[in-house]
Protein backbone atom coordinates (compact mmCIF):
# COMPACT_ATOMS: atom_id res chain seq x y z
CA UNK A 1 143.74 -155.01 73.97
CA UNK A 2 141.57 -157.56 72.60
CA UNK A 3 138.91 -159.07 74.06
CA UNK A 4 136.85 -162.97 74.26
CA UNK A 5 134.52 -164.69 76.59
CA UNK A 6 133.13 -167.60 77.22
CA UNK A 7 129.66 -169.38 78.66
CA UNK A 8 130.72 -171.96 80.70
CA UNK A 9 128.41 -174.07 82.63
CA UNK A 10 130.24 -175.81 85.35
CA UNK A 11 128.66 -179.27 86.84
CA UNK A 12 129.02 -179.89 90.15
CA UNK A 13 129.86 -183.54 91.77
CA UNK A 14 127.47 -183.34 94.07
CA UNK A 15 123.78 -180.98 94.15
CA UNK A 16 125.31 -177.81 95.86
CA UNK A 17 122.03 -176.89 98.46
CA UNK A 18 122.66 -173.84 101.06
CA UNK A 19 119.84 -172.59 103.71
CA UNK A 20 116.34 -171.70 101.62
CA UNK A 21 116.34 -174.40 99.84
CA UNK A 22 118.40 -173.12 96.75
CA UNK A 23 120.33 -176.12 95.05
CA UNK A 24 122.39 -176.18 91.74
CA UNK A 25 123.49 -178.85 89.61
CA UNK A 26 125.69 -176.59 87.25
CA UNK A 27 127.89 -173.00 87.98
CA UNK A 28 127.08 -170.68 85.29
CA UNK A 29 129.89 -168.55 84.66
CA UNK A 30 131.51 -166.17 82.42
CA UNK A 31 134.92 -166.36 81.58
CA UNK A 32 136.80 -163.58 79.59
CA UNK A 33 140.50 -162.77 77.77
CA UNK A 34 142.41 -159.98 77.45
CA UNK A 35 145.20 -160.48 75.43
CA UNK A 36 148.11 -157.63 74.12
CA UNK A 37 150.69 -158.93 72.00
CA UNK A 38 151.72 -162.40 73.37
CA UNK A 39 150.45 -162.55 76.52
CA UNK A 40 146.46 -163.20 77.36
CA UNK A 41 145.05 -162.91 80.71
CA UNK A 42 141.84 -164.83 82.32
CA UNK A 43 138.99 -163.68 84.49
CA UNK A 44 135.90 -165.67 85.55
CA UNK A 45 132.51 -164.26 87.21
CA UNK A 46 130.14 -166.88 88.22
CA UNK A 47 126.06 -165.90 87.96
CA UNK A 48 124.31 -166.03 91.17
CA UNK A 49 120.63 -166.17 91.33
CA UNK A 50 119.87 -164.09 94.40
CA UNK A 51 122.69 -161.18 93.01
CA UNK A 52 120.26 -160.80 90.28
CA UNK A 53 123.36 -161.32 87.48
CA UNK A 54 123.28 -163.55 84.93
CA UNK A 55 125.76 -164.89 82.37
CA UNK A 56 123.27 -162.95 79.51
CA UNK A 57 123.26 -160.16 80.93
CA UNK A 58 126.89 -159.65 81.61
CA UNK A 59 127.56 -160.91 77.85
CA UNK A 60 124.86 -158.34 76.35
CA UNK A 61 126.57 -155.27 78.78
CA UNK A 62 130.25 -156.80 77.28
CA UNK A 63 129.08 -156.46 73.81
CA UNK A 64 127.60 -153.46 74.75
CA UNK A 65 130.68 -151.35 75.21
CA UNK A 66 132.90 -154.08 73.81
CA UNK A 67 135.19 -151.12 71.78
CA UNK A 68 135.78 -148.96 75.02
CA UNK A 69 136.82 -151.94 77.12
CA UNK A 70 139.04 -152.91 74.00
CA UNK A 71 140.50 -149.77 73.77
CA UNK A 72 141.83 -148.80 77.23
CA UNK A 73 146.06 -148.46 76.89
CA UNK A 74 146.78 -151.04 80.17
CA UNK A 75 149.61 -149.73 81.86
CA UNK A 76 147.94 -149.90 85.38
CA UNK A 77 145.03 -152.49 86.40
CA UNK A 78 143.92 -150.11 89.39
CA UNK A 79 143.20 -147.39 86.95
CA UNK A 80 141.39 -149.53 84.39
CA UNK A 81 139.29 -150.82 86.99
CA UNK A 82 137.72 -147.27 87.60
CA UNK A 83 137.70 -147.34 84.22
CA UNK A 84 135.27 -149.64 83.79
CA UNK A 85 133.68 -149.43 87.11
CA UNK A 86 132.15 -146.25 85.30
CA UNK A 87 131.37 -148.07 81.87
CA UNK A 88 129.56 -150.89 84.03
CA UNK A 89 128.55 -149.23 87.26
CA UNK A 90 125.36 -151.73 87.62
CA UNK A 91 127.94 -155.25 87.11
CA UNK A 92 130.05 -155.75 89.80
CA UNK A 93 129.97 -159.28 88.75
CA UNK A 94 131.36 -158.24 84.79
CA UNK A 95 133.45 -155.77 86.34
CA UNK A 96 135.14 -158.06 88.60
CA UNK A 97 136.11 -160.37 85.82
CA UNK A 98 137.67 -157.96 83.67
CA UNK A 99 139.77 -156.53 86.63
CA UNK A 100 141.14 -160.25 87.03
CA UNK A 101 141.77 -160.38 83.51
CA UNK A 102 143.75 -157.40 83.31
CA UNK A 103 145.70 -158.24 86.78
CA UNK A 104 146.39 -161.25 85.32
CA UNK A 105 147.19 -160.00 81.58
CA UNK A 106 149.30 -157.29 83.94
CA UNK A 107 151.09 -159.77 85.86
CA UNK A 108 152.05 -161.60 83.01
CA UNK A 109 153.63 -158.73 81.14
CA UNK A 110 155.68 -158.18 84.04
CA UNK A 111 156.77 -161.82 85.18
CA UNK A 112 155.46 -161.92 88.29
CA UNK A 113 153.08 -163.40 90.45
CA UNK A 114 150.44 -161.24 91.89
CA UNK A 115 151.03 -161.53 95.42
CA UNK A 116 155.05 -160.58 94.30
CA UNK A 117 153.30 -157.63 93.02
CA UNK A 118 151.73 -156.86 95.77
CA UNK A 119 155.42 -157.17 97.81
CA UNK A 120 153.35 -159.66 100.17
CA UNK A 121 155.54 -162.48 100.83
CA UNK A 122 154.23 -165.71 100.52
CA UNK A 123 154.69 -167.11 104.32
CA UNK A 124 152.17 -168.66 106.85
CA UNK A 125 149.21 -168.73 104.83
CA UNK A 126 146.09 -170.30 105.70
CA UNK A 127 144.50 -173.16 105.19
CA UNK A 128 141.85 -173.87 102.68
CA UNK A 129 138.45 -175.41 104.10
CA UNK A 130 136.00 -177.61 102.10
CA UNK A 131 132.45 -177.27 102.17
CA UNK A 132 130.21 -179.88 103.19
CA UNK A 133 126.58 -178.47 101.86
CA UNK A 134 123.04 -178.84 103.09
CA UNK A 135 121.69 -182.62 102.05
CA UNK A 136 120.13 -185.44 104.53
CA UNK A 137 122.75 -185.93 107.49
CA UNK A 138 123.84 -189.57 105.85
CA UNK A 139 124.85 -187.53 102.88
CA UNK A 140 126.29 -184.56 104.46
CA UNK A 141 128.56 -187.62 106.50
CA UNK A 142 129.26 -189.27 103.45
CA UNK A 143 130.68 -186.47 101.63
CA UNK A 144 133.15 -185.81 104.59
CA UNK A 145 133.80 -189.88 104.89
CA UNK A 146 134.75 -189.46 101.45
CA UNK A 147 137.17 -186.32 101.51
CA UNK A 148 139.80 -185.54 104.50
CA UNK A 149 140.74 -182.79 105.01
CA UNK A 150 142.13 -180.36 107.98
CA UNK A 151 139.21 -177.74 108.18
CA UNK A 152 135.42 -178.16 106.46
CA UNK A 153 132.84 -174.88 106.51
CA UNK A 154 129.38 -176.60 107.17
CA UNK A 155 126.53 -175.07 104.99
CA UNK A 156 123.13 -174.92 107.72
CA UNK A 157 120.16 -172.80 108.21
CA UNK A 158 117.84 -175.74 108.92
CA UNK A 159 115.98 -177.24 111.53
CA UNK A 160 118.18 -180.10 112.09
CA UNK A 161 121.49 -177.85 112.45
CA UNK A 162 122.21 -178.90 115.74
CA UNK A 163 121.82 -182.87 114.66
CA UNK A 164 123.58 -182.22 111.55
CA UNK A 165 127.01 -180.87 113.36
CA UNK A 166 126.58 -183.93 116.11
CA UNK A 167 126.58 -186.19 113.51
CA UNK A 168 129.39 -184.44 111.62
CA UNK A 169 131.47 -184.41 114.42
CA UNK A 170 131.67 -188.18 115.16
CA UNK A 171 133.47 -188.51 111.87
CA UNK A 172 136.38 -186.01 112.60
CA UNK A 173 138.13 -183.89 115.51
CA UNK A 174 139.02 -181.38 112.80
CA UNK A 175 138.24 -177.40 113.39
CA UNK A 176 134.69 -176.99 111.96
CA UNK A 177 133.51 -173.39 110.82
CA UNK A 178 129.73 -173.43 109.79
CA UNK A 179 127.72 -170.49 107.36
CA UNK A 180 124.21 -170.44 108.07
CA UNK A 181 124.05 -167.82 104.54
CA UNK A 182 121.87 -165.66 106.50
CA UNK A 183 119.19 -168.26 107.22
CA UNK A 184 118.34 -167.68 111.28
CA UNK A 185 116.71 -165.76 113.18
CA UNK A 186 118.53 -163.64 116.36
CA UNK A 187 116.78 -166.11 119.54
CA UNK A 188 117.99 -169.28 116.83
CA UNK A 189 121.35 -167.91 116.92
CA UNK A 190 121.92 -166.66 120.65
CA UNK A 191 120.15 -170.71 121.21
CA UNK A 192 122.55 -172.42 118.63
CA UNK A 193 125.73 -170.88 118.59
CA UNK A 194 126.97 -172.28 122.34
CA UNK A 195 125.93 -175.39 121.65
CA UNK A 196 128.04 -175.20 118.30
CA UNK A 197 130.96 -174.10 120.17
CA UNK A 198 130.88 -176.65 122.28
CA UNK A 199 130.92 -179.24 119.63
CA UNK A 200 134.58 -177.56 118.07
CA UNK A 201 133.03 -174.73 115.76
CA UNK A 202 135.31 -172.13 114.99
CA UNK A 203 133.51 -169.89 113.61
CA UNK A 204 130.04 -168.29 112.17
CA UNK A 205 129.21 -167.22 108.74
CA UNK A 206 126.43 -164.69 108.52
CA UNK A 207 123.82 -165.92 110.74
CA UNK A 208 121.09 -163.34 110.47
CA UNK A 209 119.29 -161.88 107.69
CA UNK A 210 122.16 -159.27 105.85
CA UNK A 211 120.04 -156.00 106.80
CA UNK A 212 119.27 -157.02 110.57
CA UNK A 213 121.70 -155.01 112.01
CA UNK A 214 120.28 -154.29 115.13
CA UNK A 215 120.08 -158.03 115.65
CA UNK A 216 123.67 -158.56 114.42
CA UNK A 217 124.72 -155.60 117.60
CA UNK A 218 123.19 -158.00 119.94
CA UNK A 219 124.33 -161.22 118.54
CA UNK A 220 127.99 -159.65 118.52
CA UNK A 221 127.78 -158.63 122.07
CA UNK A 222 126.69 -162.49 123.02
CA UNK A 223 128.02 -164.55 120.85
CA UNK A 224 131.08 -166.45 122.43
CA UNK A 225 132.43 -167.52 118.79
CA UNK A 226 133.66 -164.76 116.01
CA UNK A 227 131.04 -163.93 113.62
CA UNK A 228 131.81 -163.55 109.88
CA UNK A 229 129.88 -161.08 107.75
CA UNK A 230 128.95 -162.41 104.04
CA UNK A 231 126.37 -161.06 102.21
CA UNK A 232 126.35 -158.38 104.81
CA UNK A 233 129.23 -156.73 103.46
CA UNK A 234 129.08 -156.73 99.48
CA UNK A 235 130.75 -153.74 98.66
CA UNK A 236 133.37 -151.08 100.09
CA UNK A 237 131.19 -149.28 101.89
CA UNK A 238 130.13 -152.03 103.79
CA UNK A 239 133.35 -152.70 105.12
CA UNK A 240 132.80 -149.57 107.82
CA UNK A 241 129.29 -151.26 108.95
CA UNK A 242 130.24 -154.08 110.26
CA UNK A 243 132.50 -152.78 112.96
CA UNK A 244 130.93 -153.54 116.24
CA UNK A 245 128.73 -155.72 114.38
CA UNK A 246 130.89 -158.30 113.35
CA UNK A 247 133.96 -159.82 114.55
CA UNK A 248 135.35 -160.02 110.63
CA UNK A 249 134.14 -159.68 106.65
CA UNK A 250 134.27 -162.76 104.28
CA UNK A 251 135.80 -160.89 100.88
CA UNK A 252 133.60 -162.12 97.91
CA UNK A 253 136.27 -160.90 94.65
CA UNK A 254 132.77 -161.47 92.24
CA UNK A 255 130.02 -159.52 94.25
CA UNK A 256 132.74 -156.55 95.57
CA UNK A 257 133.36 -156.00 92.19
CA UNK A 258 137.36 -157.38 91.35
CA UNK A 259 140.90 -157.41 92.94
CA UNK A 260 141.13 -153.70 93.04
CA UNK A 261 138.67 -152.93 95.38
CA UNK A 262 138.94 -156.04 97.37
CA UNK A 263 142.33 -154.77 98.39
CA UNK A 264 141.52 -151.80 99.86
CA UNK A 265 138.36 -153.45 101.77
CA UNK A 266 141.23 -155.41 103.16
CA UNK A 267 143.14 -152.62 104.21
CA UNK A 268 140.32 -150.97 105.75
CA UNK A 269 139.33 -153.51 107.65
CA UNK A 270 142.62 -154.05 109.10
CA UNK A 271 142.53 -150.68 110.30
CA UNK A 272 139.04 -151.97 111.92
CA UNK A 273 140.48 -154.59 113.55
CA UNK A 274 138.16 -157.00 111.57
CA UNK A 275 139.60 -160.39 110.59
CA UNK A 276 139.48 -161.07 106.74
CA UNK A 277 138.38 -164.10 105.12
CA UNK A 278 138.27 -164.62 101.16
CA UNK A 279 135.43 -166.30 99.52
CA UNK A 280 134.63 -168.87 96.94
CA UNK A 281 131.43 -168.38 94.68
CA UNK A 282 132.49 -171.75 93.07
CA UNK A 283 134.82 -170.47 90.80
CA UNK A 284 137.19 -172.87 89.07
CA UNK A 285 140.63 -172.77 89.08
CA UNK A 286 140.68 -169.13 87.46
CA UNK A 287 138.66 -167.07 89.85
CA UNK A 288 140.19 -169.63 92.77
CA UNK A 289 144.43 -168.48 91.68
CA UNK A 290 142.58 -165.40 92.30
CA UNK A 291 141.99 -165.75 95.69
CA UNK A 292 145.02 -167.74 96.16
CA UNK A 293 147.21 -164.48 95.35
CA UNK A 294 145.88 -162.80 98.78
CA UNK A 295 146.69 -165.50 100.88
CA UNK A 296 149.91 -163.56 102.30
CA UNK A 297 147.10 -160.83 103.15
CA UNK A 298 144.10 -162.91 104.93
CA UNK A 299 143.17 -164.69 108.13
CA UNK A 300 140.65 -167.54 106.40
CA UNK A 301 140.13 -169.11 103.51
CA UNK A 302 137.08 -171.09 101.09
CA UNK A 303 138.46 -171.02 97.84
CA UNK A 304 137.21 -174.73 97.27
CA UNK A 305 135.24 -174.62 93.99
CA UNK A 306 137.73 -176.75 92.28
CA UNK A 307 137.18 -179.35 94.45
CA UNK A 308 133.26 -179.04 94.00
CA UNK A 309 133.01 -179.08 90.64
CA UNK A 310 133.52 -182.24 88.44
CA UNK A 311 134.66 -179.82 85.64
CA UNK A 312 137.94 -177.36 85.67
CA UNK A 313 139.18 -174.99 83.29
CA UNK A 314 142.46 -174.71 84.31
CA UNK A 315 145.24 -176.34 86.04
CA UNK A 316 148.10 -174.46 88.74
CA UNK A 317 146.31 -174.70 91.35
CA UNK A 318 147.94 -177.49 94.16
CA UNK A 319 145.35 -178.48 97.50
CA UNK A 320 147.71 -179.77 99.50
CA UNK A 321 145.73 -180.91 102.22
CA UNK A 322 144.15 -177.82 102.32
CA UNK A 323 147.94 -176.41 102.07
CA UNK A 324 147.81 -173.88 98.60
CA UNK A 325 150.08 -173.78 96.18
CA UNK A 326 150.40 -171.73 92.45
CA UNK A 327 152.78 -173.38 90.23
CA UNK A 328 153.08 -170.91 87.32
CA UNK A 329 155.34 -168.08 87.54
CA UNK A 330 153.56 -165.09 86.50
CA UNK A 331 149.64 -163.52 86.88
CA UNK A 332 147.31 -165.94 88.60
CA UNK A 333 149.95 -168.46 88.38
CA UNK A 334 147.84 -170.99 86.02
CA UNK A 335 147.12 -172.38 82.66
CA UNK A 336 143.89 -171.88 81.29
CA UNK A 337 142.62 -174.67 78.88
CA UNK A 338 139.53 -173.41 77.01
């Protein structure tokens, strides 16, 4: 195989702010290529701050061991992600963007989508939400004022969360889910969460601190609405702690390390009984047909970076009123345009 990347730094329409404060104008991301004969897949891995990965440092561990990711014979994506889950075991992030590449490079060879792959048949799958992140309230109404659309995840963790959903909720009688990215504490919660229910929220998104798990027992026993872990449940293994802790797992393809291992998290957690949901870390249209191909497999959906960002680098990917759709025939189902 051959390999290229790509820095890419994606600007957002809006500032992108979540609970703590932490804004960004622009998505850092990597994007690679693997490419045998004619056909080239695409992987992307957007840098997060608070993961402690950045673009750099994923480009100077590529480079690093450039010949032994070049030189793997690809006959089976699951293998050559343990492959290079050993040649990068400290990049999840790098990892994950090769083991999209080579899905989709794989996918490709074989004319098929990946959810045909997969022999999950593309039928009742959900809905795609759009995130309305933290600003002042006339902003946060604006933004919805200015996109419809059937479901929208609400970024808190502030002190005007309450006031913010009230004044969200004039503007639409749309299901609202809301992610508070770990930002309150277990009395907040228990305090906030009926009052959120009662104003037509669906669901929560990691409301306490990822390590308070004695909290999170509590808050699961009370809470009258189903609680999502996040940055609770990174990897595999974390799949197993949330049971009794969490009602389901929101599947992050970057931070769990790829495709590969995000299937079996889903498999695990079915046997659980723990909803999945699937991600977005503001990927573009690459790491989003990513998602996209578990939709058959999943309860809940944010794969709404396209619509965030003011830049794509790729087209396939149809938001249908939050309806999904792939248009190409084979891999991810997109064209890349770098």
């Amino acid at each position: 195989m051959h390999l290229n990347y790509w820095h890419k730094e994606l600007p957002f329409k809006y500032p992108f702010t979540i609970s703590n404060g932490r804004t960004k104008t622009h998505q850092p991301s990597l994007i690679v290529s693997l490419s045998l004969g004619n056909f080239v897949g695409y992987g992307e891995a957007p840098a997060i701050v608070y993961y402690n990965i950045t673009v750099e440092q994923m480009i100077a561990d590529l480079e690093s061991k450039r010949n032994l990711v070049e030189k793997f014979a690809l006959t089976d994506p699951e293998r050559y992600w343990h492959y290079l889950h050993h040649l990068f075991p400290n990049n999840p992030f790098l990892v994950s963007s090769l083991d999209m590449a080579a899905w989709d490079l794989f996918g490709k060879m074989k004319g098929k989508l990946l959810y045909q792959l997969w022999d999950t048949p593309w039928l009742e799958t959900p809905l795609c939400d759009y995130t309305i992140g933290i600003d002042t309230i006339d902003k946060m109404v604006a933004k919805m004022q200015e996109k419809p659309w059937p479901i929208y995840k609400i970024k808190l963790g502030t002190d005007q969360d309450l006031e913010i959903v009230r004044a969200l909720r004039k503007q639409t009688d749309v299901p609202l889910r809301v992610d508070a990215n770990a930002g309150w504490q277990l009395e907040e919660a228990l305090n906030k969460i009926p009052q959120l229910a009662e104003l037509g929220v669906e669901m929560i998104e990691q409301p306490l601190e990822k390590n308070n798990w004695e909290g999170m027992k509590i808050l699961f026993e009370k809470s009258i609405l189903p609680l999502y872990a996040d940055e609770s449940c990174v990897f595999e293994q974390d799949v197993a702690k949330c049971f009794n802790h969490f009602h389901g797992i929101n599947i992050k393809l970057t931070k769990c390390s790829g495709l590969t291992p995000a299937r079996r998290m889903i498999t695990e957690a079915r046997q659980l009984g723990l909803k999945v949901m699937m991600g977005s870390m503001n990927e573009c249209s690459i790491g989003s047909a990513a998602i996209a191909n578990f939709l058959p497999q999943i309860d809940l959906v944010d794969m709404d970076g396209p619509l965030l960002l003011s830049e794509d680098l790729a087209s396939g990917i149809n938001y249908q009123f939050g309806k999904i759709e792939l248009t190409g025939a084979a891999g991810l189902g997109i064209k890349v345009q770098l």
